[in-house]
Protein backbone atom coordinates (compact mmCIF):
# COMPACT_ATOMS: atom_id res chain seq x y z
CA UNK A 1 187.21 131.45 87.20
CA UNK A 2 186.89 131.66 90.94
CA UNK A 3 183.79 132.96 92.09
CA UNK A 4 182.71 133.98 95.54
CA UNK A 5 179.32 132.52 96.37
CA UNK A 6 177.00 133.12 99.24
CA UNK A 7 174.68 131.24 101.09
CA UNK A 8 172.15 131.77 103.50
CA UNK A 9 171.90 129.38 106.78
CA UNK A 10 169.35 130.42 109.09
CA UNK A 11 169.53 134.14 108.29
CA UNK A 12 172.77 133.80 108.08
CA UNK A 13 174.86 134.53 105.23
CA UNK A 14 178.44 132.19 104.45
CA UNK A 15 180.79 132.72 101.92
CA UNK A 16 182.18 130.31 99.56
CA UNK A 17 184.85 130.13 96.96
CA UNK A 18 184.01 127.90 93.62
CA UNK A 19 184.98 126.83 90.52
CA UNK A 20 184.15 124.73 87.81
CA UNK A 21 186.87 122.64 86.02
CA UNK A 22 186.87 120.43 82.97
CA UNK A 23 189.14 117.50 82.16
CA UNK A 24 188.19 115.82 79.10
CA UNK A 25 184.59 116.38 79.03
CA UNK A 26 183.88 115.60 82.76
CA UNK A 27 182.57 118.77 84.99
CA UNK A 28 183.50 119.15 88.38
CA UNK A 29 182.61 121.85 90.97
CA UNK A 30 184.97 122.43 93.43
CA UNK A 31 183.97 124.77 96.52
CA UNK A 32 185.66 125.43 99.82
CA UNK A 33 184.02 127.26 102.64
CA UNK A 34 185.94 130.53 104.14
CA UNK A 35 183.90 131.52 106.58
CA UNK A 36 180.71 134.04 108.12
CA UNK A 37 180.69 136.79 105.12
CA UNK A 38 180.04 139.00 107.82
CA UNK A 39 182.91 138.53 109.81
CA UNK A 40 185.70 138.37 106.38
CA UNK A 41 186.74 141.66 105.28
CA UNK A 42 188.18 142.26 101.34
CA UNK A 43 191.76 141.24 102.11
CA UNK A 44 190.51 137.97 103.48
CA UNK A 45 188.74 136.93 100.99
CA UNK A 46 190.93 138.34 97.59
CA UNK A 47 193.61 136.06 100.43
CA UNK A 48 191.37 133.24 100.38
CA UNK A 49 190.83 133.39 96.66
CA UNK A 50 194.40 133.27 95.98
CA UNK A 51 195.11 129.85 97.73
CA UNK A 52 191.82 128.38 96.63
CA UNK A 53 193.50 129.49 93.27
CA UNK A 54 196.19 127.09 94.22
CA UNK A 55 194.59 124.10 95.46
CA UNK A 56 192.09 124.47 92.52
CA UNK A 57 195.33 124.03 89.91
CA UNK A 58 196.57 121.56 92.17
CA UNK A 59 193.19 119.70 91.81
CA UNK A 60 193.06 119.88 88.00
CA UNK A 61 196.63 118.35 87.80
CA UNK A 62 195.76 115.51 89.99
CA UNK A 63 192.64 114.57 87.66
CA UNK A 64 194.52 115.11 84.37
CA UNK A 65 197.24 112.94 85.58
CA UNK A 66 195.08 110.10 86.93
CA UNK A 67 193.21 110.46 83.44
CA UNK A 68 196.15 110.07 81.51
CA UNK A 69 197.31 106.61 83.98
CA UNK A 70 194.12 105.11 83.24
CA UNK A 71 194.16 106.04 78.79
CA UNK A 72 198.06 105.32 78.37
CA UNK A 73 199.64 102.01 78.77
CA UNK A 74 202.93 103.31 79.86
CA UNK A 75 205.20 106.19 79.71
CA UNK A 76 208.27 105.36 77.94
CA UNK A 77 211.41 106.67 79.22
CA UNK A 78 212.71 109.74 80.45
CA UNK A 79 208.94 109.81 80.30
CA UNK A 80 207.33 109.75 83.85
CA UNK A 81 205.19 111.02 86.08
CA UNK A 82 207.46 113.56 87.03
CA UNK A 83 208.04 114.80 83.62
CA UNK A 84 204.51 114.47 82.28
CA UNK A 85 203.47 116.40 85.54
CA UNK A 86 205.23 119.20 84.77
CA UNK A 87 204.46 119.28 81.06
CA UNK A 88 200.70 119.07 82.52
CA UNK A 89 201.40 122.18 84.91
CA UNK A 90 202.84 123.96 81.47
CA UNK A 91 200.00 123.19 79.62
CA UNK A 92 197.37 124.38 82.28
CA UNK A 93 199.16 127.73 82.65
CA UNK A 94 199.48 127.95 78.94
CA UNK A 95 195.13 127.50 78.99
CA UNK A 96 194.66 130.14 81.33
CA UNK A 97 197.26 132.47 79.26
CA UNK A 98 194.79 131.93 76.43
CA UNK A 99 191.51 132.40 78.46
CA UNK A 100 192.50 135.34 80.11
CA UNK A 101 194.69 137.31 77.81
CA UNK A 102 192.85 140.18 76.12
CA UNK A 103 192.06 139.33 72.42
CA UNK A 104 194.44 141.98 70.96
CA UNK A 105 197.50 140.72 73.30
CA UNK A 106 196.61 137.17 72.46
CA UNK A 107 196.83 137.93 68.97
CA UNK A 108 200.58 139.82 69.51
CA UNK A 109 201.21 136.82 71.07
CA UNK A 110 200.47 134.51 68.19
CA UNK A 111 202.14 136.31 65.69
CA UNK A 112 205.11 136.36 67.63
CA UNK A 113 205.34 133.13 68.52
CA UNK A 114 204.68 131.88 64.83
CA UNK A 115 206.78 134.20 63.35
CA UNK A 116 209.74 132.60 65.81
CA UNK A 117 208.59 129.36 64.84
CA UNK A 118 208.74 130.35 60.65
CA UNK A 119 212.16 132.01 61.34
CA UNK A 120 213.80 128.99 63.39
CA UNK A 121 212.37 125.75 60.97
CA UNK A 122 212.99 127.52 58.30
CA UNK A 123 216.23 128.12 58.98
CA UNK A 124 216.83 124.75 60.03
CA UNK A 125 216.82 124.20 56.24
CA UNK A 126 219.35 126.71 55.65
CA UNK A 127 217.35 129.98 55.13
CA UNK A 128 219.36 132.78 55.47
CA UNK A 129 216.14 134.98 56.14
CA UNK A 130 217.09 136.90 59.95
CA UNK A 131 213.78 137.18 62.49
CA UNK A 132 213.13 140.45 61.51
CA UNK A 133 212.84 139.69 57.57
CA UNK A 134 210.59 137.36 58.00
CA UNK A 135 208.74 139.59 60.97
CA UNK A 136 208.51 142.52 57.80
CA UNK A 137 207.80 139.97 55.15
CA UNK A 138 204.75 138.40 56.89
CA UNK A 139 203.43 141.40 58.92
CA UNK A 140 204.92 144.38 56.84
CA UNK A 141 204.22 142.78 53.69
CA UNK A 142 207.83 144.72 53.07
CA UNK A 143 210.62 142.68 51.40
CA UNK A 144 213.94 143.85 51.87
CA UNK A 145 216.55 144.24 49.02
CA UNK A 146 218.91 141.32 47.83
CA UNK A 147 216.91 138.74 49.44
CA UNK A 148 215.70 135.36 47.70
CA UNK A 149 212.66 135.35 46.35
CA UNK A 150 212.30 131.51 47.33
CA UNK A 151 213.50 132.55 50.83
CA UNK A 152 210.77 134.93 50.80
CA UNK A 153 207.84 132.69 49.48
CA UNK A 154 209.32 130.03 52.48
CA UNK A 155 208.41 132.78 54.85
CA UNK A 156 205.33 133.78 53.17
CA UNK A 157 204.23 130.06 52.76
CA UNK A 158 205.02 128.76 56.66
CA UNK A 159 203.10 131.66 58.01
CA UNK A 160 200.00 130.91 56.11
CA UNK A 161 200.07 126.90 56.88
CA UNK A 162 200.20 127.40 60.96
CA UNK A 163 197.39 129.87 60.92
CA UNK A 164 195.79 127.15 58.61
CA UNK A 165 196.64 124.26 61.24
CA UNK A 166 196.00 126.20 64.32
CA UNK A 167 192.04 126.37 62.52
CA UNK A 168 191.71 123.18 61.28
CA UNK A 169 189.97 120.06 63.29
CA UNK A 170 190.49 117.31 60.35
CA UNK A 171 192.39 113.62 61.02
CA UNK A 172 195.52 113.28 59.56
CA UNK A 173 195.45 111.31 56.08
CA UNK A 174 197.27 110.99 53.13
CA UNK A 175 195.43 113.89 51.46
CA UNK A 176 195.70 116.28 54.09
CA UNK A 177 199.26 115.87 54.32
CA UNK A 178 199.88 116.47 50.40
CA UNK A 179 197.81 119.57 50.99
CA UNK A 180 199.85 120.79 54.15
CA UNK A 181 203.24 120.26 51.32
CA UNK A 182 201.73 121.79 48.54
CA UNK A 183 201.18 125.11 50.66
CA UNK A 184 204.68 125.01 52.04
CA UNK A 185 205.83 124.64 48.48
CA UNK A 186 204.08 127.20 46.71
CA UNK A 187 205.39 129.31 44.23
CA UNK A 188 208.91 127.17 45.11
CA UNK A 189 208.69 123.38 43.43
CA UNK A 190 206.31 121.94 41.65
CA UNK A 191 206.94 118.79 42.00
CA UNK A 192 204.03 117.80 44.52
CA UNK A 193 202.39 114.58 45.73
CA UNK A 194 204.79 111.80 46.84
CA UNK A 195 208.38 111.80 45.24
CA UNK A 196 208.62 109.46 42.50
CA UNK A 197 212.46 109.52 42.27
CA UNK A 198 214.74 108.57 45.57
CA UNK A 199 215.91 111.11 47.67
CA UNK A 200 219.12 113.20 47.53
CA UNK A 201 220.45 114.05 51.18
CA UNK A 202 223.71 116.29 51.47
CA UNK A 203 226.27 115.45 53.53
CA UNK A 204 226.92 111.13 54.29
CA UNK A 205 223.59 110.06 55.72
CA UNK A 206 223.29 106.68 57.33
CA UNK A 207 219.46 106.76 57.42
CA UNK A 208 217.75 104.29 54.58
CA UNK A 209 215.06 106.51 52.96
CA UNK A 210 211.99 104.91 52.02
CA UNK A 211 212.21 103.69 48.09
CA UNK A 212 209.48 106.33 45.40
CA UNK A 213 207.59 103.02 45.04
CA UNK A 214 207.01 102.10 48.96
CA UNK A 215 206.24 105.29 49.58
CA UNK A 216 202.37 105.25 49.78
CA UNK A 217 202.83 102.04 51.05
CA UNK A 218 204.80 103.27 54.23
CA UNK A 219 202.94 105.77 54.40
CA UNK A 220 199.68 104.18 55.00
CA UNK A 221 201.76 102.22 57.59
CA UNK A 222 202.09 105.63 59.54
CA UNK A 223 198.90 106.67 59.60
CA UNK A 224 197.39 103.48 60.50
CA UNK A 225 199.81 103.15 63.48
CA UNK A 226 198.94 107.27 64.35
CA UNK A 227 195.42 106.33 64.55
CA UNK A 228 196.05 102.64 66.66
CA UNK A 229 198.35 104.67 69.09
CA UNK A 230 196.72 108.10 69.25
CA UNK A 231 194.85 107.32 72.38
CA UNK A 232 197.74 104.91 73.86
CA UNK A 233 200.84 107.28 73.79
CA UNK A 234 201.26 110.43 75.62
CA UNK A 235 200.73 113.56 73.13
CA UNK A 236 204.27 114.46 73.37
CA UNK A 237 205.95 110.86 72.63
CA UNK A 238 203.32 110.64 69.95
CA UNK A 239 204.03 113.39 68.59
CA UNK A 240 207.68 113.09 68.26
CA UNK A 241 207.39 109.54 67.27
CA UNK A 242 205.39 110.40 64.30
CA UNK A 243 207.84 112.87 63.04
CA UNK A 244 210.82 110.60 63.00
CA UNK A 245 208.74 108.33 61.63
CA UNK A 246 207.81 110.46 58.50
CA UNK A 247 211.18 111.65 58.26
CA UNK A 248 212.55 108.65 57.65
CA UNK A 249 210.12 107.78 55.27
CA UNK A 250 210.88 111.34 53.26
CA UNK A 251 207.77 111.29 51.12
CA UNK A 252 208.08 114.33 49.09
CA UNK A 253 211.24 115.69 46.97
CA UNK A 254 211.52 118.97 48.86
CA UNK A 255 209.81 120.27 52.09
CA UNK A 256 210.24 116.96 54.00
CA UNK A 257 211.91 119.02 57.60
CA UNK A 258 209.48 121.76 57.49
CA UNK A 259 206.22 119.48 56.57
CA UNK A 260 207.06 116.92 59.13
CA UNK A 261 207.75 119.78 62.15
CA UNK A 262 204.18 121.67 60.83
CA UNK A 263 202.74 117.65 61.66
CA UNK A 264 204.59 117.36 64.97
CA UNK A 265 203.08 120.63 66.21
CA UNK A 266 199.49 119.72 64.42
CA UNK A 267 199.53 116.61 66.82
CA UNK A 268 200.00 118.21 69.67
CA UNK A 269 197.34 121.44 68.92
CA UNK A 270 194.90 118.74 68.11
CA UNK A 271 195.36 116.98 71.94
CA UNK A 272 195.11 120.52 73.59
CA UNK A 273 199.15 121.14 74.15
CA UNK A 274 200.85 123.92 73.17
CA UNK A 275 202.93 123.98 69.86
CA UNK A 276 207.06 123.74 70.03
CA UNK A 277 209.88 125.51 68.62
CA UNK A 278 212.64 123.55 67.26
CA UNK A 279 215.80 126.28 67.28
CA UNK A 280 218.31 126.90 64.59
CA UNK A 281 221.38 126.74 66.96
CA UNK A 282 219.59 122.46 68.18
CA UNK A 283 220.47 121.65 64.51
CA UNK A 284 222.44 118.68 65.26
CA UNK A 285 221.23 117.39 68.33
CA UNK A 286 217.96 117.42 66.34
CA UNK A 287 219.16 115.64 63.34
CA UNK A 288 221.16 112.92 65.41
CA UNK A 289 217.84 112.74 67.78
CA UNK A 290 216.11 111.26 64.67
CA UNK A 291 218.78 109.76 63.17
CA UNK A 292 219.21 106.97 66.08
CA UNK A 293 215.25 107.24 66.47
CA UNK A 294 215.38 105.55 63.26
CA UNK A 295 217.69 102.87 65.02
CA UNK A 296 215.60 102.08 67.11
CA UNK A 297 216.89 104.13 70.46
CA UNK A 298 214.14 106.66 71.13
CA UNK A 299 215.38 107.76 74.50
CA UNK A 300 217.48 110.87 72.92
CA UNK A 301 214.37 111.87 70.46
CA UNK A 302 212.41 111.81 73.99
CA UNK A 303 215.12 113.67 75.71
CA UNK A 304 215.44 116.37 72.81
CA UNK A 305 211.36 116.50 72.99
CA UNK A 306 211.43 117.54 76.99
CA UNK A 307 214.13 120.15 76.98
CA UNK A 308 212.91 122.09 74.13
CA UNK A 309 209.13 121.44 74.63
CA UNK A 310 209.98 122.94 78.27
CA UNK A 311 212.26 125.78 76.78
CA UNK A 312 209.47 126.72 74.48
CA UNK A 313 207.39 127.35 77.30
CA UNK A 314 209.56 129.38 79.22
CA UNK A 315 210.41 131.38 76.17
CA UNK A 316 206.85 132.31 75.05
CA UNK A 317 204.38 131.57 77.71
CA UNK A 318 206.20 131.48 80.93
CA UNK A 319 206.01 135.39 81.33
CA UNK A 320 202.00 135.94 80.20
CA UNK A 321 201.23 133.30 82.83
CA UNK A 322 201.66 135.92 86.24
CA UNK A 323 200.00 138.63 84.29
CA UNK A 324 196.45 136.57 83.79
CA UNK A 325 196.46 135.79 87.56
């Protein structure tokens, strides 16, 4: 927060404008002198404030960016400086929409945006359940008549497992991510752990899902290559990466979409960036993003990440951003 600060020179009193800014554990004060106090009247100095305000933002970009250069080997493509500067500017404004937003209105805000995010992955997987269902089933507690009970416990289920991610702090392991699948599954299959049958896709896929008895195996694989990269790869490619990663691997019999998106979003809470909303209507684009991720080309899985990680921004933060200023 900007703070006007006065000091005295010789009897003299001169006004100041500071702030204090972390990147990554490293404090910096930033101050900018604005003149006599005696000689600036309000308007000058709430004017002042505003393009210290500015220059302030445009500081904290600068050091979050030259941060990043220094911790990541390279940016892979349509990854760039470009891009990752204006996922940086995103993420900023979405930090000050959670600092300044009064708790109630941060709180509409969440269950909003998680209710979106229930409605949209689960209905990536086919459930028929509208927005406002699941906005009655998880805030209402009220189920509406003629709807599927395991279409209800989906709803019921996904709610309960982001609130659980957005608290949790823990690494990513092999029982933490049988724990995230046996909440998603509750009260629907009870068939938990790793599959120990091979996987039944509909439709003709061309992906070759990992075999019941490779599973752990491939697994482990994952993990050890999320905890070698974590601090090489940009949040957002790591992110992504991961998740076509474990989709291809398909480790449990049910659950697989909606575990690996809950992982995808866990990734990027746990390096400070707002969560994403994969849409409904993205369905294919989505699927074929992973499906020639597993092939090896990653520049449409990186392409899909931007556009939507930008659209979720402008959908659900975008607007809260001018009213904290």
């Amino acid at each position: 927060m900007v703070k006007l600060v006065l000091r005295s020179i010789r009897g003299k009193s001169y006004a100041y404008l500071e702030e204090t800014i972390r990147i990554y554990g490293f404090v910096r004060k930033i101050s900018k002198y604005i003149g006599p106090y005696a000689k600036l009247n309000k308007k000058e100095i709430n004017e002042g404030k505003e393009i210290f305000k500015k220059e302030v933002f445009e500081k904290k970009i600068k050091l979050k960016i030259g941060y990043l250069k220094k911790k990541i080997r390279e940016f892979e493509y349509p990854l760039d400086s470009k891009e990752v500067r204006k996922i940086e500017e995103m993420n900023f404004k979405y930090k000050e929409i959670i600092k300044k937003l009064h708790t109630s209105n941060l709180e509409d805000l969440n269950k909003r945006f998680i209710a979106n995010y229930v409605f949209e992955s689960n209905a990536l997987e086919g459930n028929s359940l509208t927005l406002k269902n699941v906005a009655e089933i998880v805030f209402e507690k009220r189920i509406s008549k003629g709807k599927d009970l395991r279409e209800i416990y989906d709803a019921q289920n996904s709610y309960g497992v982001f609130l659980f991610l957005q608290r949790s702090r823990k690494e990513l392991s092999h029982d933490f991510i049988i724990k995230i699948h046996s909440m998603v599954m509750e009260k629907i299959d009870d068939r938990l752990g790793y599959r120990k049958l091979p996987a039944v896709l509909i439709g003709k896929p061309t992906t070759k899902l990992t075999k019941p008895g490779r599973i752990f195996e491939e697994m482990n694989n994952l993990l050890s290559w999320y905890k070698k990269n974590k601090n090489k790869i940009y949040p957002l490619e790591l992110a992504f990466k991961f998740h076509a990663k474990f989709e291809k691997i398909h480790p449990f019999s049910d659950g697989n979409g909606r575990v690996g998106r809950f992982l995808l979003n866990y990734i990027l809470m746990k390096e400070g960036y707002f969560p994403i909303i994969i849409r409904k209507n993205t369905r294919n684009s989505y699927l074929n993003a992973l499906e020639v991720a597993d092939k090896g080309i990653r520049i449409v899985l990186m392409r899909f990440a931007l556009k939507h990680y930008k659209e979720t921004f402008r959908k659900f933060f975008e607007v809260y951003y001018s009213y904290t200023q």
